[in-house]
C-alpha atoms as a PDB file:
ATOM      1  CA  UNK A   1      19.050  -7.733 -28.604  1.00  0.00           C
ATOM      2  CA  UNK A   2      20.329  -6.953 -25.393  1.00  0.00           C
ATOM      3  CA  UNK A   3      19.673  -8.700 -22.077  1.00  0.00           C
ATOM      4  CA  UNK A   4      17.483  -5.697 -20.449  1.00  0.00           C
ATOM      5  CA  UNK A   5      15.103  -5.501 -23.807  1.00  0.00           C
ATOM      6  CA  UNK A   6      15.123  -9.358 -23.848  1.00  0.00           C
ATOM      7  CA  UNK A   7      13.333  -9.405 -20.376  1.00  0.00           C
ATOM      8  CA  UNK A   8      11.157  -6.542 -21.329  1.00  0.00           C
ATOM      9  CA  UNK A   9       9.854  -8.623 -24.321  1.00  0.00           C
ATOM     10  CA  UNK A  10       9.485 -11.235 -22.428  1.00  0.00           C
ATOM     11  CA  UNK A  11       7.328  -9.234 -19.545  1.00  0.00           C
ATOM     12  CA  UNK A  12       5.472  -7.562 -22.164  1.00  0.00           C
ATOM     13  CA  UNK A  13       4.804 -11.411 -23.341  1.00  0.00           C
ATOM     14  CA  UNK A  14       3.551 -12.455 -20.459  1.00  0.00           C
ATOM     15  CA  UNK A  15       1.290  -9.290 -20.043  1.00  0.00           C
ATOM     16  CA  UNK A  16      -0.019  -9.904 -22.888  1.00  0.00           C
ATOM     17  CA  UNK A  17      -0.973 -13.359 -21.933  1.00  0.00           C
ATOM     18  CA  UNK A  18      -2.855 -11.972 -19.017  1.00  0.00           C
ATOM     19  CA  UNK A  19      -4.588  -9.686 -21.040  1.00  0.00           C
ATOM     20  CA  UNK A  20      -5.631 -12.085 -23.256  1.00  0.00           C
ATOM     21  CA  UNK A  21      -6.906 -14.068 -20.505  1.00  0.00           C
ATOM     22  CA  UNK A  22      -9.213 -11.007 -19.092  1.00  0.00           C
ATOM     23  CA  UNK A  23     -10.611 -10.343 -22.415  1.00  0.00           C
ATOM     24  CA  UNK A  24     -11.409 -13.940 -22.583  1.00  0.00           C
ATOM     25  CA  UNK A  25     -13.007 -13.749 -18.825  1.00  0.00           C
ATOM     26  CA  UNK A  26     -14.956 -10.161 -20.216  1.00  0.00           C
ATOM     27  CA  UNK A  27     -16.335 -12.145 -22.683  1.00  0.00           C
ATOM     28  CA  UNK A  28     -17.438 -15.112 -20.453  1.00  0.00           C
ATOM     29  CA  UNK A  29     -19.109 -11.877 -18.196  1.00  0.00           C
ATOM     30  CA  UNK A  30     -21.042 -10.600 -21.152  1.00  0.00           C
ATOM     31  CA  UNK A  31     -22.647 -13.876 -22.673  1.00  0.00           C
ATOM     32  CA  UNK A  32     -23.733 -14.588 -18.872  1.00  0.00           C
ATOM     33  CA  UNK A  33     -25.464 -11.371 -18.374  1.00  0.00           C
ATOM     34  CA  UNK A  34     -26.992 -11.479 -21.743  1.00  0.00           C
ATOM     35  CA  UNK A  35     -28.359 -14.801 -20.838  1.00  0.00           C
ATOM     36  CA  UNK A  36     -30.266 -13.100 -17.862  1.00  0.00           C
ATOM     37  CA  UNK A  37     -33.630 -12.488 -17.938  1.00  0.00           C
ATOM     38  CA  UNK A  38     -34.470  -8.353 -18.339  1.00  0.00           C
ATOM     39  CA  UNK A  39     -35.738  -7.008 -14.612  1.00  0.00           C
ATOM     40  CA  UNK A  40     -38.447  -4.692 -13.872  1.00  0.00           C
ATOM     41  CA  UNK A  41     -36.583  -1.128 -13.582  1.00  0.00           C
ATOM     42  CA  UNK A  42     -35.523  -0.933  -9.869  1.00  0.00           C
ATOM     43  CA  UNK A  43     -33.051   1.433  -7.708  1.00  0.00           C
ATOM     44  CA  UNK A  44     -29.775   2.435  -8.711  1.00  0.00           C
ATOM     45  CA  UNK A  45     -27.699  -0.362  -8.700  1.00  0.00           C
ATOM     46  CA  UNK A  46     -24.893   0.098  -5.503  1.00  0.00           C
ATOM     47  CA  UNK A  47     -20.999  -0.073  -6.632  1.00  0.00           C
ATOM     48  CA  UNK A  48     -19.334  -1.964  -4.896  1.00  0.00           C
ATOM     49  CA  UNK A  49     -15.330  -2.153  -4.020  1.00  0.00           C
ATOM     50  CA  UNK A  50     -13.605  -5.827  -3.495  1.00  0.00           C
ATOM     51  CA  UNK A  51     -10.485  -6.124  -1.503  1.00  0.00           C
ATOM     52  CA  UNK A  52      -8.205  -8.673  -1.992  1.00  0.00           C
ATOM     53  CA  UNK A  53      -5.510  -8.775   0.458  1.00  0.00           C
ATOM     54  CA  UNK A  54      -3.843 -11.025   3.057  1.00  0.00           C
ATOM     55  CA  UNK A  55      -4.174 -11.058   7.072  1.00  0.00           C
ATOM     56  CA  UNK A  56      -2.879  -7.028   6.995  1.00  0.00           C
ATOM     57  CA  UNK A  57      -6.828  -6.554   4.834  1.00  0.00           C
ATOM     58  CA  UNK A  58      -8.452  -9.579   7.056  1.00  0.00           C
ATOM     59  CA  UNK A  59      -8.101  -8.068  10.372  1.00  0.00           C
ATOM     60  CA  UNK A  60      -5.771 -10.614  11.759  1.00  0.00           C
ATOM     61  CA  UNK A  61      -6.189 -11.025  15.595  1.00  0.00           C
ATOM     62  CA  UNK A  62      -9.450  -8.603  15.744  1.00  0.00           C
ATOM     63  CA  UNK A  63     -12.948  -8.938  15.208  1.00  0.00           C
ATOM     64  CA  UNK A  64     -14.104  -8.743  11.616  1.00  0.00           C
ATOM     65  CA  UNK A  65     -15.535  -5.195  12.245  1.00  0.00           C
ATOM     66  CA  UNK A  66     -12.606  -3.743  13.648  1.00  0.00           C
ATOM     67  CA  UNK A  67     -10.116  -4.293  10.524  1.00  0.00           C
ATOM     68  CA  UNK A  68      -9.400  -1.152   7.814  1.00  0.00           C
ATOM     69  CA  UNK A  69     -11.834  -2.573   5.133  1.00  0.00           C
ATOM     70  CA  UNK A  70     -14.475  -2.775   7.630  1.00  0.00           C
ATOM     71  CA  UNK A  71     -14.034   0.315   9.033  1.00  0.00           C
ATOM     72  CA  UNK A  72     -13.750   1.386   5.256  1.00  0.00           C
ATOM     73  CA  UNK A  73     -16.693  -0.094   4.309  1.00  0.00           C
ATOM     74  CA  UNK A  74     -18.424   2.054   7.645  1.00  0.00           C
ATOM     75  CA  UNK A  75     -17.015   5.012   5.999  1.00  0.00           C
ATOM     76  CA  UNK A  76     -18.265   5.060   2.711  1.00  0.00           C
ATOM     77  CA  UNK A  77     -21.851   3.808   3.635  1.00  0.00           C
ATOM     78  CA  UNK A  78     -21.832   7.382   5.573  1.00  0.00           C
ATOM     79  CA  UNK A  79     -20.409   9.405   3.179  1.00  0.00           C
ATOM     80  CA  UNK A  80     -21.024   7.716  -0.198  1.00  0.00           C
ATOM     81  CA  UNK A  81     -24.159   5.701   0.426  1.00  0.00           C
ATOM     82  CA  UNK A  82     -23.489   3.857  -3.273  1.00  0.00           C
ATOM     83  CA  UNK A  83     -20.609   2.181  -2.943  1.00  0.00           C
ATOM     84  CA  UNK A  84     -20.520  -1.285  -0.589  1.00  0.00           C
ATOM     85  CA  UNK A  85     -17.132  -2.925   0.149  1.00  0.00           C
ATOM     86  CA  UNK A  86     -16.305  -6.496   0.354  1.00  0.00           C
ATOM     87  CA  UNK A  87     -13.524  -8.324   2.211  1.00  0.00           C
ATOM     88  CA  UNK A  88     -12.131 -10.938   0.128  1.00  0.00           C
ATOM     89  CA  UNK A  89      -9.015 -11.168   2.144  1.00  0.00           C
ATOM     90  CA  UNK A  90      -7.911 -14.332   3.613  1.00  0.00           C
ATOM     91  CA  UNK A  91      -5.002 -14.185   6.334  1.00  0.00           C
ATOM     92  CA  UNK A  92      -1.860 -16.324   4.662  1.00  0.00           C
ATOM     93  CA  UNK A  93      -2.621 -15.279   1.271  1.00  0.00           C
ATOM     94  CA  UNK A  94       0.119 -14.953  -1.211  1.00  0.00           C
ATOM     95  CA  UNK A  95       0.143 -13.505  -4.531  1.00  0.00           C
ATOM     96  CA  UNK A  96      -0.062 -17.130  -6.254  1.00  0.00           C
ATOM     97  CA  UNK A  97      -3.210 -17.678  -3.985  1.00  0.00           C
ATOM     98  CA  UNK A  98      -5.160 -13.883  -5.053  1.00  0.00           C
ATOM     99  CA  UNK A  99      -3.866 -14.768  -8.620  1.00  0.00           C
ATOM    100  CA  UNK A 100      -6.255 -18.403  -8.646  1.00  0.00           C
ATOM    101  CA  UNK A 101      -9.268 -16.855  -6.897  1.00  0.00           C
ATOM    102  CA  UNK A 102      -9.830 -13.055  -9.290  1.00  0.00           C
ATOM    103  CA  UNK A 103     -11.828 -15.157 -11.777  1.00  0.00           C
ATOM    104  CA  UNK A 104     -14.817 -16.459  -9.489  1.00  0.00           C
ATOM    105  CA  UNK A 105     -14.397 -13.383  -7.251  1.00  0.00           C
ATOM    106  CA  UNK A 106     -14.846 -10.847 -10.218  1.00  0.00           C
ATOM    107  CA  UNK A 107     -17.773 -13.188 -11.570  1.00  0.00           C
ATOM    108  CA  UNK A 108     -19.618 -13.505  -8.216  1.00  0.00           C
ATOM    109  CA  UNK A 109     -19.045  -9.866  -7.157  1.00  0.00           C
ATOM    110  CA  UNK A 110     -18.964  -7.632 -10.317  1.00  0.00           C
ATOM    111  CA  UNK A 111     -16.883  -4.984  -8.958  1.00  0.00           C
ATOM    112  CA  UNK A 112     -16.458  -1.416  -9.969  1.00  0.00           C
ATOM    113  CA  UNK A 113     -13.209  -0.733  -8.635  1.00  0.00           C
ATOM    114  CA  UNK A 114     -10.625  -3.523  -6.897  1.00  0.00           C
ATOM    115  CA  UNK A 115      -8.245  -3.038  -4.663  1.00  0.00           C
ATOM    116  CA  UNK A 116      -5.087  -5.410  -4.753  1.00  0.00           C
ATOM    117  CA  UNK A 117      -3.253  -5.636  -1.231  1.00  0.00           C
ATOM    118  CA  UNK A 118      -0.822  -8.649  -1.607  1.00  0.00           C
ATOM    119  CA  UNK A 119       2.968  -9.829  -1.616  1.00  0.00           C
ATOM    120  CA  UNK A 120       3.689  -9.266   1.992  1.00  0.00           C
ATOM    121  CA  UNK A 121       3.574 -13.139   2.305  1.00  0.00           C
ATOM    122  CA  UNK A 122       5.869 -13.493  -0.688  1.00  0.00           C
ATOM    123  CA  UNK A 123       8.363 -11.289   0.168  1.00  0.00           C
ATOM    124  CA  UNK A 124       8.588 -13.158   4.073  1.00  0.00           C
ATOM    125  CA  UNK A 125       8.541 -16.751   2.045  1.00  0.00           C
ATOM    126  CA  UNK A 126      11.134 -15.113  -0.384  1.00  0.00           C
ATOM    127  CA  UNK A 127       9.149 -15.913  -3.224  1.00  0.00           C
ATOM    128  CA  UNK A 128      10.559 -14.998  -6.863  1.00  0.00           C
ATOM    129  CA  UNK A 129      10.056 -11.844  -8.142  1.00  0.00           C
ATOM    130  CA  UNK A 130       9.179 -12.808 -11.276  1.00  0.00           C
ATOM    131  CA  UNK A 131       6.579 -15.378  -9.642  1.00  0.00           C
ATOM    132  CA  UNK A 132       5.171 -12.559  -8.044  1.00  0.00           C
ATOM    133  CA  UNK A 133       4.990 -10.306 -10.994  1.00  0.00           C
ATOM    134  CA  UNK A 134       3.293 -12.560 -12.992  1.00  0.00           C
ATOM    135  CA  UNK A 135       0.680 -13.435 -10.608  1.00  0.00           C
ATOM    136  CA  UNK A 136       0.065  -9.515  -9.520  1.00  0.00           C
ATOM    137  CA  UNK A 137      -0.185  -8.632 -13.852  1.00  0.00           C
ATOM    138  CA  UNK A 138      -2.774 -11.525 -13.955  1.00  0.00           C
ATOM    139  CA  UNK A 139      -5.073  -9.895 -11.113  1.00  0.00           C
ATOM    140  CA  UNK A 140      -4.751  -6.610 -12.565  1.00  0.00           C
ATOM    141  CA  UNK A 141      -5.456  -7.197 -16.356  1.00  0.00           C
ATOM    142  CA  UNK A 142      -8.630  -9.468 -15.351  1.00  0.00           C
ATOM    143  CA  UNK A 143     -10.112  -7.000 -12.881  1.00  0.00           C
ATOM    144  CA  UNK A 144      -9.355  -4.096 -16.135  1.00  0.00           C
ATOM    145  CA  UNK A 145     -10.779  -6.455 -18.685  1.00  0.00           C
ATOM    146  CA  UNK A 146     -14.440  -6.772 -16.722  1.00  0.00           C
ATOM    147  CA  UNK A 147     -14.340  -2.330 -16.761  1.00  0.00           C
ATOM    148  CA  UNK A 148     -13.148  -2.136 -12.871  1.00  0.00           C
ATOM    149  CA  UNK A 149     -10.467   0.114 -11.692  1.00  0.00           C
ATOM    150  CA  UNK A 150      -7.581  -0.888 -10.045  1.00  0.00           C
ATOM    151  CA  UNK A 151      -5.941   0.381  -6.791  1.00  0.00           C
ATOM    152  CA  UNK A 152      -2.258  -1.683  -6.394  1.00  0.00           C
ATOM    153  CA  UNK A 153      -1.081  -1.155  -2.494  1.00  0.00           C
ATOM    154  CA  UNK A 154       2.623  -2.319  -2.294  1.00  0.00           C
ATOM    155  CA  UNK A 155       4.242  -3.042   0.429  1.00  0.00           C
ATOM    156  CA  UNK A 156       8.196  -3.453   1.942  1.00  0.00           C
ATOM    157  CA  UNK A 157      10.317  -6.298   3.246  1.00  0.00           C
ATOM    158  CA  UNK A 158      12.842  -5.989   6.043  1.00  0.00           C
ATOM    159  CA  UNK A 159      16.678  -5.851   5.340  1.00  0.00           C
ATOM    160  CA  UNK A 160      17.201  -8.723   6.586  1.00  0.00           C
ATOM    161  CA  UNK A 161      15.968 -10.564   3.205  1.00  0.00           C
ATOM    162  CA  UNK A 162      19.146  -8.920   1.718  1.00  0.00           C
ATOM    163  CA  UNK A 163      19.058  -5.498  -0.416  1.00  0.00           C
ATOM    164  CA  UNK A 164      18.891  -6.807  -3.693  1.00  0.00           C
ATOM    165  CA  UNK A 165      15.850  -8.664  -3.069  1.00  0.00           C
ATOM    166  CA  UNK A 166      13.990  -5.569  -1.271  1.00  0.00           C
ATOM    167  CA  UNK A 167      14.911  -3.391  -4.009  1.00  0.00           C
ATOM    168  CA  UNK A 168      13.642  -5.482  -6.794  1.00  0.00           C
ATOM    169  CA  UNK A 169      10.548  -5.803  -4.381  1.00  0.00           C
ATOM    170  CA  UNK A 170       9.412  -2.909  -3.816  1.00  0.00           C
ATOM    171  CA  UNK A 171      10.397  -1.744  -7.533  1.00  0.00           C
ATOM    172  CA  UNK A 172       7.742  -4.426  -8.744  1.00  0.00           C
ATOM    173  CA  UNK A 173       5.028  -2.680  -7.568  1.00  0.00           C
ATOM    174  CA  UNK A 174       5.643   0.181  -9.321  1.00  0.00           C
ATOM    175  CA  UNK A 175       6.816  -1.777 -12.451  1.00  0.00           C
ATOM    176  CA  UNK A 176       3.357  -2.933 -12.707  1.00  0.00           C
ATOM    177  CA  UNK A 177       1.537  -0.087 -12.230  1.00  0.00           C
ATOM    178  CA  UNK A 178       3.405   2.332 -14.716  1.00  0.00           C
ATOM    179  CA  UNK A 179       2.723  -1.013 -17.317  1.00  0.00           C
ATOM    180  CA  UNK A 180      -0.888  -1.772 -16.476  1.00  0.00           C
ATOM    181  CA  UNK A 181      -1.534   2.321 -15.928  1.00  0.00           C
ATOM    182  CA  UNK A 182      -2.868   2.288 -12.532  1.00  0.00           C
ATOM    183  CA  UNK A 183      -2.941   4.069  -8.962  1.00  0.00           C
ATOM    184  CA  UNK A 184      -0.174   2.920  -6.613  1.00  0.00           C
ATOM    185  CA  UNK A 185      -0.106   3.503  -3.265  1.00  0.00           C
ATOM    186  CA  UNK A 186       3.634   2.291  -2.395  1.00  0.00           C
ATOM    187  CA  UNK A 187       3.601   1.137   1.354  1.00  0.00           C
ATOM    188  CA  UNK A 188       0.225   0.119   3.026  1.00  0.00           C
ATOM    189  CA  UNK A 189       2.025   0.136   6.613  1.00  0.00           C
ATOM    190  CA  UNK A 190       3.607   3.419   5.528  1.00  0.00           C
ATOM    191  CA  UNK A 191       1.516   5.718   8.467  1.00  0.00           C
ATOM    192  CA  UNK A 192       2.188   3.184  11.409  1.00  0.00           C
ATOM    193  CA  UNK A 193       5.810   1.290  10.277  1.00  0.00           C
ATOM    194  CA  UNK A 194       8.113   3.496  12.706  1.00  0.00           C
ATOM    195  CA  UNK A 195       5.387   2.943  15.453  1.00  0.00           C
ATOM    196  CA  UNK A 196       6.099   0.168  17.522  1.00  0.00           C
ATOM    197  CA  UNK A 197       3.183   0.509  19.856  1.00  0.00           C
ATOM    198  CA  UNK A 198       0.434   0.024  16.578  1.00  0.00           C
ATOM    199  CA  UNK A 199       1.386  -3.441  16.161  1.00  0.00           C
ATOM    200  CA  UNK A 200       0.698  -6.691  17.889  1.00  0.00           C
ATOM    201  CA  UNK A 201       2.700  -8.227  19.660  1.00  0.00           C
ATOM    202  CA  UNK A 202       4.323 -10.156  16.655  1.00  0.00           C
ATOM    203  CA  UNK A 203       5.713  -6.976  15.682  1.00  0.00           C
ATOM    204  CA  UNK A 204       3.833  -7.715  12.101  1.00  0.00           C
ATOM    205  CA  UNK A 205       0.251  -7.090  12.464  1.00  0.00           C
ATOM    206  CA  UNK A 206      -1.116  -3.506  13.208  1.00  0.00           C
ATOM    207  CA  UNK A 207      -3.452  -3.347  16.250  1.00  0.00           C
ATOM    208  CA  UNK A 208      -7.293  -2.458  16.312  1.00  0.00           C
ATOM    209  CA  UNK A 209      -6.341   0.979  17.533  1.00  0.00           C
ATOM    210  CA  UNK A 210      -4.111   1.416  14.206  1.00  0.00           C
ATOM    211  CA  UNK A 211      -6.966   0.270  11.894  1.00  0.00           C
ATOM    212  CA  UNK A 212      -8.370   4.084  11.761  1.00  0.00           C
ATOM    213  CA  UNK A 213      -4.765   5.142  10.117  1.00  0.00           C
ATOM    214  CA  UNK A 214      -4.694   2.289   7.242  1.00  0.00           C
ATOM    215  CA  UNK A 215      -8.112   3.155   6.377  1.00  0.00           C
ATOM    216  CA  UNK A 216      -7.593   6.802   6.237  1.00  0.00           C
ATOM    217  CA  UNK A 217      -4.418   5.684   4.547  1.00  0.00           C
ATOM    218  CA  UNK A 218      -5.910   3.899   1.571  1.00  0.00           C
ATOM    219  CA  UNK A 219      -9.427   5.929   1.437  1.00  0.00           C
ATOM    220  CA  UNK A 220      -7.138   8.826   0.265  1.00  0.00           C
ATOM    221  CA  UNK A 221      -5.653   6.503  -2.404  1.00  0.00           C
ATOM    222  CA  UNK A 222      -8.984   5.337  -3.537  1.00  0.00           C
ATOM    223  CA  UNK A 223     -10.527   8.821  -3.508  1.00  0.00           C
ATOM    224  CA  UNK A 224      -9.955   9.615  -7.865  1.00  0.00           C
ATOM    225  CA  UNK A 225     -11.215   5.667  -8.270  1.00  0.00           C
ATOM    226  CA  UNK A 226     -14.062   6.122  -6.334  1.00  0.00           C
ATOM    227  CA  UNK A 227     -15.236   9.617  -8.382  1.00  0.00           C
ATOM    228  CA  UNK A 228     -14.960   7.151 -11.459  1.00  0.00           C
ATOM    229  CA  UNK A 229     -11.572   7.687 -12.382  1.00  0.00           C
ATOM    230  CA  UNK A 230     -10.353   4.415 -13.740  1.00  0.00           C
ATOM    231  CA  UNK A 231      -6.814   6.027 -14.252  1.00  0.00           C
ATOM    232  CA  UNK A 232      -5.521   8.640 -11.768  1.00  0.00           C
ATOM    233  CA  UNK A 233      -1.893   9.707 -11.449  1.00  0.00           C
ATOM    234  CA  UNK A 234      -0.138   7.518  -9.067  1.00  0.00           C
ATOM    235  CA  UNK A 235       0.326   8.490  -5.328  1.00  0.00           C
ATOM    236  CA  UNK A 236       4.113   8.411  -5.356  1.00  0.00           C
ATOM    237  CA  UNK A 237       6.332   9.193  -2.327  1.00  0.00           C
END
């Protein structure tokens, strides 16, 4: 066997690892809502959208209103009054860190469609890339094996980190979502990056003003997901 279909077997192992795992985690969903008492028929139940991202999806250095998920979240109660977002995103996060809390956030939450926003903290701590990959494939089969969609936003490390290392970073991303079969959109930065004047004054984190552009950004993204579409072709560059 050569070395390239060695480390495919060996990815496809560990996939299916993690989709053994989400079954498991779909099954521990379904014996706790058959355990639930039956409830009075009441209004249409609202969908609701989870986030999990890092301080890019936690509106770092803003008010919690002012960040792209809120302003997200503003959108869609206007123009699709049965969806709700959450923020699960927690400034610092890494991949490894999303990866340990998808279990009790898909069980408290239930969520129709999830959006995973991470790795910007890897690629800065120069985390492995198959470290990263594994924890990424873990998020995405659990969030497929409770029936939500998946939206993966990727994202791009400087030069500096060395080209090998941003190649095989930014190719992850879309490694994982030709595997697991779901929307990519490549660069969440992507409208702002060449604009020095949307970020903060640690040249990393976009401004309030910028907000309006990531959210547009990623709306358009989530736009077949949110119509029901747990699959749609991915939004390639």
């Amino acid at each position: 066997m050569s070395f390239e279909r060695f480390r495919y077997a060996a990815f496809r192992r560990r996939m299916q690892c993690a989709i053994g795992w989400g079954l498991l985690l779909a099954a521990t969903l379904a014996v706790a809502q058959a355990a639930e008492p039956a409830a009075a028929p009441a209004a249409e139940t609202p969908r609701t959208l989870l986030v999990m991202g890092d301080s890019l999806s936690a509106g770092y250095g803003m008010a919690a209103d002012e960040g792209w998920v809120a302003l997200l979240g503003e959108d869609l109660a206007r123009n699709r009054p049965g969806w709700r977002v959450i923020n699960a995103s927690i400034s610092g996060e890494t991949s490894a860190g999303g990866s340990s809390r998808i279990v009790p956030e898909l069980m408290r939450h239930r969520p129709d469609v999830v959006v995973i926003a991470l790795g910007a903290n890897d690629g800065l701590r120069g985390l492995p890339i198959r470290e990263m990959r594994r924890n990424l494939a873990r998020m995405i089969g659990a969030s497929q094996h409770v029936g939500a969609g998946v939206l993966l936003v990727g994202m791009r490390m400087p030069p500096n980190l060395g080209g090998d290392y941003t190649g095989r970073f930014e190719a992850l991303y879309r490694e994982l979502a030709d595997f697991f079969e779901v929307p990519l959109l490549p660069f969440l930065l992507e409208p702002i990056a060449l604009d020095r004047q949307a970020f903060q004054d640690d040249n990393l984190h976009p401004t309030v003003q910028a907000q309006a552009r990531l959210r547009d950004h990623v709306r358009a993204a989530l736009e077949p997901l949110l119509d029901g579409d747990r699959a749609p072709p991915r939004r390639d560059e």
